[in-house]
N, C-alpha and C. Protein backbone atom coordinates (compact mmCIF):
# COMPACT_ATOMS: atom_id res chain seq x y z
N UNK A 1 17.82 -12.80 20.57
CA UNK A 1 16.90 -12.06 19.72
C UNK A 1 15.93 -13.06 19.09
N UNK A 2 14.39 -12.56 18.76
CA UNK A 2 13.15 -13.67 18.65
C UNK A 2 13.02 -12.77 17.17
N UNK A 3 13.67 -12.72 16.19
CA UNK A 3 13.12 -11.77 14.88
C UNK A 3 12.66 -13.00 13.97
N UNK A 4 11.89 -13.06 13.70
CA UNK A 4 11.38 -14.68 13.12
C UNK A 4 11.07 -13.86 11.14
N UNK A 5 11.77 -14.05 10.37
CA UNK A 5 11.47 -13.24 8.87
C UNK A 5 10.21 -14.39 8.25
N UNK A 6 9.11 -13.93 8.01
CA UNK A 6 8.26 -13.56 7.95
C UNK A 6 7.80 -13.28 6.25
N UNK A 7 8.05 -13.97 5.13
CA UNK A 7 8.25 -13.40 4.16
C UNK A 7 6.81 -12.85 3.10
N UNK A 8 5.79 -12.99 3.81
CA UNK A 8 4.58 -12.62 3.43
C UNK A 8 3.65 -11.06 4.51
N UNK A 9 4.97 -10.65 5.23
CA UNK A 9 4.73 -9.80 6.69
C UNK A 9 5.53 -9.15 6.66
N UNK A 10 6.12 -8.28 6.34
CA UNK A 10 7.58 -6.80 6.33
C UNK A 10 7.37 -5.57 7.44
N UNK A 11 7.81 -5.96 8.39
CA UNK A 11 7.87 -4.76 9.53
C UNK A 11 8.02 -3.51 8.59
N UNK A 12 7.43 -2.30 9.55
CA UNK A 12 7.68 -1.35 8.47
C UNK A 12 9.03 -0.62 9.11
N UNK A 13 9.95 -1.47 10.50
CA UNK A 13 10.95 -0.84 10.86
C UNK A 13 11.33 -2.08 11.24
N UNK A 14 13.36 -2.31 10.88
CA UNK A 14 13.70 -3.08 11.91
C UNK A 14 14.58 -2.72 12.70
N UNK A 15 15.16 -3.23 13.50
CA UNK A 15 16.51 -2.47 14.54
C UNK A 15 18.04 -3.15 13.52
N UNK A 16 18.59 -2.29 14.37
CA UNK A 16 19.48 -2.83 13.55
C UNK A 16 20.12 -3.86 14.19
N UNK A 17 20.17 -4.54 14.95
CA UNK A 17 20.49 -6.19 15.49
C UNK A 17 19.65 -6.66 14.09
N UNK A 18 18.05 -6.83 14.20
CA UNK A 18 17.96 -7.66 12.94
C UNK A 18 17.99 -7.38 11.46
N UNK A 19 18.40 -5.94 11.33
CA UNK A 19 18.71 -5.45 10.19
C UNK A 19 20.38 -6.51 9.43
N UNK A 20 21.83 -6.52 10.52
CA UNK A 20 22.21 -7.19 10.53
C UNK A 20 22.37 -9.00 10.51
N UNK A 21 21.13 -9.58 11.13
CA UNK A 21 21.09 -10.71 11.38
C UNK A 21 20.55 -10.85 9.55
N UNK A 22 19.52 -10.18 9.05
CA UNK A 22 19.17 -10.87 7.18
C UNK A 22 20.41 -10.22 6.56
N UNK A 23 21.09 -9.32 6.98
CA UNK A 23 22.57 -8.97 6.12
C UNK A 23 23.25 -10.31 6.10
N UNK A 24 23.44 -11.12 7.17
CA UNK A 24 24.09 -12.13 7.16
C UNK A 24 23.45 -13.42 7.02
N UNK A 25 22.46 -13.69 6.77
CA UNK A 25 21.91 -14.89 7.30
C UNK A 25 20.87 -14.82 5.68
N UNK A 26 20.79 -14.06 5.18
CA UNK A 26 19.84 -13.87 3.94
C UNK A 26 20.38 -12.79 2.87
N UNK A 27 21.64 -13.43 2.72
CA UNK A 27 22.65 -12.15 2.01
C UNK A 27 22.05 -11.85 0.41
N UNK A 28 21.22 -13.31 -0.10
CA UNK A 28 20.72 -12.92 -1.81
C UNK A 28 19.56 -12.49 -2.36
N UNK A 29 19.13 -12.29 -0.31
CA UNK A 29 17.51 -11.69 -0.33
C UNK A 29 17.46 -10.33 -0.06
N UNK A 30 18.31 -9.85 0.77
CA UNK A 30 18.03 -8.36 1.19
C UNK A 30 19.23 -7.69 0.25
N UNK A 31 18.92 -6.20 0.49
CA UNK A 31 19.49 -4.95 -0.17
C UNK A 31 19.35 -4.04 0.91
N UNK A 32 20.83 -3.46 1.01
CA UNK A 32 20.92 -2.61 1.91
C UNK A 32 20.86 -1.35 1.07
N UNK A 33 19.43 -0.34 1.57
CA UNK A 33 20.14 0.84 0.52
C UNK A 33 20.24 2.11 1.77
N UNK A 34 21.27 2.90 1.07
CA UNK A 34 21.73 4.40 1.85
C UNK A 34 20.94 4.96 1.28
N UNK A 35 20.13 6.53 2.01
CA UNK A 35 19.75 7.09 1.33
C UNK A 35 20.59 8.71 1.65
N UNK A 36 21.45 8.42 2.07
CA UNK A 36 22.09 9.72 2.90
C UNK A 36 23.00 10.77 1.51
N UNK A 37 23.08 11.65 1.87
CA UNK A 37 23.96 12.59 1.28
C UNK A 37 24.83 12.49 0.83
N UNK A 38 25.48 12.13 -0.24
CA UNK A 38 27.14 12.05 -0.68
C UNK A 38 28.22 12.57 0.25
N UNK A 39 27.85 13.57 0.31
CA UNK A 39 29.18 14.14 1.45
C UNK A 39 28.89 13.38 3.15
N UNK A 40 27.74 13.13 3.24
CA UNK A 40 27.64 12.03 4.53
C UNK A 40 28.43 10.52 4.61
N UNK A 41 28.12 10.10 2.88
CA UNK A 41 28.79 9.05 2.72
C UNK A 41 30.09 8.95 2.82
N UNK A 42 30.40 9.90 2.62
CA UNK A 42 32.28 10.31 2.77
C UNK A 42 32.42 9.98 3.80
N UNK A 43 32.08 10.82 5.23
CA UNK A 43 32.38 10.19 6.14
C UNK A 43 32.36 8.89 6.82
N UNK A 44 31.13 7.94 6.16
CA UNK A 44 31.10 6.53 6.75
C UNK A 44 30.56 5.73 6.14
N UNK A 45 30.69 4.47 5.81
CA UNK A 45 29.24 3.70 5.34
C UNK A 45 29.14 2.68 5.80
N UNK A 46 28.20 1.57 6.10
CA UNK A 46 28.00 0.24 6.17
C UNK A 46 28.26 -0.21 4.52
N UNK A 47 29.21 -1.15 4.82
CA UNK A 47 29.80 -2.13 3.83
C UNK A 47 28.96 -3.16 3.18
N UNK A 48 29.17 -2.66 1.81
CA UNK A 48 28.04 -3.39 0.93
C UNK A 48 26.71 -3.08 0.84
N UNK A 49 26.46 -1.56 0.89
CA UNK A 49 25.09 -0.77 1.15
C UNK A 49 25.31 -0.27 -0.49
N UNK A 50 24.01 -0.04 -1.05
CA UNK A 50 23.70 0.59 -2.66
C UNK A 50 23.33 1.49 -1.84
N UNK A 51 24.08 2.93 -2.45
CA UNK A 51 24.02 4.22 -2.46
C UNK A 51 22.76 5.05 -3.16
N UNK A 52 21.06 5.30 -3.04
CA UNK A 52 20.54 6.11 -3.64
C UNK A 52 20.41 7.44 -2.80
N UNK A 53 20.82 8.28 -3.06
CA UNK A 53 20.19 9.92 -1.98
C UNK A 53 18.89 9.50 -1.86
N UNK A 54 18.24 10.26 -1.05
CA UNK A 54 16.66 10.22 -0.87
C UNK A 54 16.16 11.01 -2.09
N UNK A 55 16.52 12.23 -3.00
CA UNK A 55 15.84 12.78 -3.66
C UNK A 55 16.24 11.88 -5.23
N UNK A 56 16.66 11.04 -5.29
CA UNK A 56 16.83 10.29 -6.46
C UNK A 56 16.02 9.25 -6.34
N UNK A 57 15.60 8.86 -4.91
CA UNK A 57 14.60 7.51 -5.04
C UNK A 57 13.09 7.54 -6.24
N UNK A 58 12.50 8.52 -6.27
CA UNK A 58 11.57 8.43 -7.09
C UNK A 58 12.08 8.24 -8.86
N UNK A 59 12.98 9.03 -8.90
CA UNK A 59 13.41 7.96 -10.64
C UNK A 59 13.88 6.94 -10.25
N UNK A 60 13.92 5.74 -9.43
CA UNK A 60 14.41 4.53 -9.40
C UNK A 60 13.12 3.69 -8.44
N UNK A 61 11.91 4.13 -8.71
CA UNK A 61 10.80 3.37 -8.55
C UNK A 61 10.73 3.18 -9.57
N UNK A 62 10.79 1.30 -9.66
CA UNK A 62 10.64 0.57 -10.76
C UNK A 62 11.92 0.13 -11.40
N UNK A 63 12.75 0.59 -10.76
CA UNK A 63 14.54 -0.29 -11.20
C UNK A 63 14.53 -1.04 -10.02
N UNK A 64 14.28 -0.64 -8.76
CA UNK A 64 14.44 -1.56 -7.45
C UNK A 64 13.54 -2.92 -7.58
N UNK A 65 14.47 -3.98 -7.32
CA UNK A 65 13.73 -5.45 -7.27
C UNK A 65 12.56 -5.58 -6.48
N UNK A 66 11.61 -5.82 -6.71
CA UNK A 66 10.60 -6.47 -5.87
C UNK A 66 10.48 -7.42 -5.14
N UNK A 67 11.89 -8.09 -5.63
CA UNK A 67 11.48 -9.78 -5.26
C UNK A 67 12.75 -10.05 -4.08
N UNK A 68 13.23 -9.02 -3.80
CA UNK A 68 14.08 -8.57 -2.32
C UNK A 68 13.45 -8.34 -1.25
N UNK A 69 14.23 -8.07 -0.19
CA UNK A 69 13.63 -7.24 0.90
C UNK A 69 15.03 -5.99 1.24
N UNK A 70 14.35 -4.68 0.46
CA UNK A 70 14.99 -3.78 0.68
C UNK A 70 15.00 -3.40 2.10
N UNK A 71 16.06 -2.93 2.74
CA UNK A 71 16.38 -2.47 3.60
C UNK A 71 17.44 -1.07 3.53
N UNK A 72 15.80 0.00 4.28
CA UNK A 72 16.68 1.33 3.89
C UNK A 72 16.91 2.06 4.99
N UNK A 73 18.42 2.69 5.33
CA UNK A 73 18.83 3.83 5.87
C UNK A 73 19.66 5.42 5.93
N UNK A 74 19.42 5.65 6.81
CA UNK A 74 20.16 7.15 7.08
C UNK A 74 20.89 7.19 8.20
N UNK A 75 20.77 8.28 8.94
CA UNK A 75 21.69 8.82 9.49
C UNK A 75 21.10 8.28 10.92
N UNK A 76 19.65 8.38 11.13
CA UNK A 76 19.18 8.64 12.19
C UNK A 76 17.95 7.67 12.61
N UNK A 77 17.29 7.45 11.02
CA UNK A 77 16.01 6.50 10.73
C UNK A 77 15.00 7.69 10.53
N UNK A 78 14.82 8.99 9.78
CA UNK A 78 14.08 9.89 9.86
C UNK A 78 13.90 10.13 8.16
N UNK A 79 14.83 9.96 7.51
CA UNK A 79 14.67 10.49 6.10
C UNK A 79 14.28 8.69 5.53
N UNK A 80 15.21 7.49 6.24
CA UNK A 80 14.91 6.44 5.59
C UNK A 80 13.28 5.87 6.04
N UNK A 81 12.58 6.49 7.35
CA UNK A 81 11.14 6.18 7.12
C UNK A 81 10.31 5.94 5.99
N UNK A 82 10.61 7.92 5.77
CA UNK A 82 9.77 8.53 4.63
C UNK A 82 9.91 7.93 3.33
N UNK A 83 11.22 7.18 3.06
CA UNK A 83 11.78 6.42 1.83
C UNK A 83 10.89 4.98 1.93
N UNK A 84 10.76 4.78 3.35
CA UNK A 84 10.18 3.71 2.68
C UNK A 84 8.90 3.55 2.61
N UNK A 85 7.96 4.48 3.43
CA UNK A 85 6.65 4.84 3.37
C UNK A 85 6.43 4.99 2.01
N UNK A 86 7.54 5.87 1.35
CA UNK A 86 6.95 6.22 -0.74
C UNK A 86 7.31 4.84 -0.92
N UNK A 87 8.04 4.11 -0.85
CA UNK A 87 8.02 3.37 -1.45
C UNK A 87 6.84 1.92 -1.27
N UNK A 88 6.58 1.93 -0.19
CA UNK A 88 5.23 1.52 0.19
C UNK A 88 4.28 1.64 -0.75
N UNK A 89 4.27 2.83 -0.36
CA UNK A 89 3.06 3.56 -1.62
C UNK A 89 3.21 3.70 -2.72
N UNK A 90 4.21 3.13 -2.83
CA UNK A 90 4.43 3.23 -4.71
C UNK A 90 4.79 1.37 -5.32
N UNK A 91 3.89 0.72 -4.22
CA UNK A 91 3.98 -0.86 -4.57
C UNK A 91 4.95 -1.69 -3.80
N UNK A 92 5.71 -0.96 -3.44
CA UNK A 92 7.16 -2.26 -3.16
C UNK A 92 6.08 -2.33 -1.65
N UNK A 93 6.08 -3.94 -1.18
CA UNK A 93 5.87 -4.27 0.06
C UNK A 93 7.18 -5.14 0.84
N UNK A 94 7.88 -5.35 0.33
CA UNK A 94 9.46 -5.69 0.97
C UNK A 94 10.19 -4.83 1.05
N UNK A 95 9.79 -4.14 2.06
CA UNK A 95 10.95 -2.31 2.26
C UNK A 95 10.56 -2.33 4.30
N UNK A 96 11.81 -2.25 4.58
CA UNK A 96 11.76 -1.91 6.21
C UNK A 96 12.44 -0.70 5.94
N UNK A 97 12.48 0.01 7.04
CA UNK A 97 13.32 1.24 7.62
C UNK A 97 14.27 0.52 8.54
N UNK A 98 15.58 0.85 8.11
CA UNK A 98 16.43 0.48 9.62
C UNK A 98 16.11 1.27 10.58
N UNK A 99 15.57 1.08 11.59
CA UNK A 99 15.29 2.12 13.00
C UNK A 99 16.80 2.96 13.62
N UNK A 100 17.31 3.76 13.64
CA UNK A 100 18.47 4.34 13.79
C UNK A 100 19.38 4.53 13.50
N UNK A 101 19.17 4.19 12.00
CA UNK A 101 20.12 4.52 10.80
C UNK A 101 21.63 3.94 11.04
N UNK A 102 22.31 4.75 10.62
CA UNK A 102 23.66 4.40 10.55
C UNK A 102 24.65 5.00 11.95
N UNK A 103 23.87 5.71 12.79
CA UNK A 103 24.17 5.92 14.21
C UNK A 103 24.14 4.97 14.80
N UNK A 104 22.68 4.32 14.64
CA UNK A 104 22.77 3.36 15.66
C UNK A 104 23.51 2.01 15.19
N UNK A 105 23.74 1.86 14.01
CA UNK A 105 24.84 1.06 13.72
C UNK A 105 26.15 0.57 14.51
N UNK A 106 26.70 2.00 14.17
CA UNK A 106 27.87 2.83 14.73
C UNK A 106 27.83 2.50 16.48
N UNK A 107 27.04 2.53 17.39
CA UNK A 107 26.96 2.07 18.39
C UNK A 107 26.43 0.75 18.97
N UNK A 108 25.86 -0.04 18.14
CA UNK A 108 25.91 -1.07 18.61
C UNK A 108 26.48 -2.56 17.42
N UNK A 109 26.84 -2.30 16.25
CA UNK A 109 27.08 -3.40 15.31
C UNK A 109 28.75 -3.06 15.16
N UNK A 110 28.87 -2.04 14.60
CA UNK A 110 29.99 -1.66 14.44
C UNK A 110 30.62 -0.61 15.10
N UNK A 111 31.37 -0.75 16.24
CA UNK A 111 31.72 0.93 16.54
C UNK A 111 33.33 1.30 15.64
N UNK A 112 33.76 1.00 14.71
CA UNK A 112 34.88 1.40 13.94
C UNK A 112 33.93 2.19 12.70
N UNK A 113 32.81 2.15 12.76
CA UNK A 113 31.74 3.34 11.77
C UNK A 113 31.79 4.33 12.37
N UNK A 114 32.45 5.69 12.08
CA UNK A 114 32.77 6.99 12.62
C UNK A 114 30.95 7.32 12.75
N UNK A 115 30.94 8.16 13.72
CA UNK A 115 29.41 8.98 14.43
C UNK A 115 30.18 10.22 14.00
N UNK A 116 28.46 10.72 13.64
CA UNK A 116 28.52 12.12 12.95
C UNK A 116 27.35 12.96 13.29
């Protein structure tokens, strides 16, 4: 993998190979956030992910660090887009979308993450 981080340049998606590679390799820089459903979370999570639903993200513009590189997902990469597009637009420029959420996790990082 050629993912070269870039810290003045924030893809507005990454896969999750390099979503994993700054989980590990840049553990006091990134933030993994969920934006999935409580009862989704029941069934699975990536370990060491901050839990916001998607409809709580707008009261927590302006608690989230700036000086991170958030990294946000879902289920699929469809609700965590839109999370990070607002949040785009609402200033933060260190925000990716994981591209295939916590599925594609589940099939290629971890397969002991139950698919749902």
């Amino acid at each position: 993998m050629s993912f070269v981080h870039m810290p003045d340049s924030y893809p507005l998606e990454l896969s999750v190979e390099e979503t994993k590679h700054l989980l590990d390799e840049k553990p006091g820089e990134v933030v993994l956030i969920d934006v999935r459903e409580p009862h989704e979370l029941e069934l699975c999570r990536i370990a060491g992910a901050e839990h916001i639903p998607m409809r709580q993200i707008p009261e927590h513009v302006g608690a989230l660090p700036k000086d991170k590189h958030l990294l946000i997902h879902c289920h699929h990469g469809g609700r965590s887009l839109r999370v990070t597009q607002f949040l785009r637009a609402n200033g933060y420029e260190a925000v990716s979308n994981v591209a295939g959420g916590i599925d594609a996790w589940s099939l290629t990082i971890d397969p002991t993450v139950p698919r749902y």
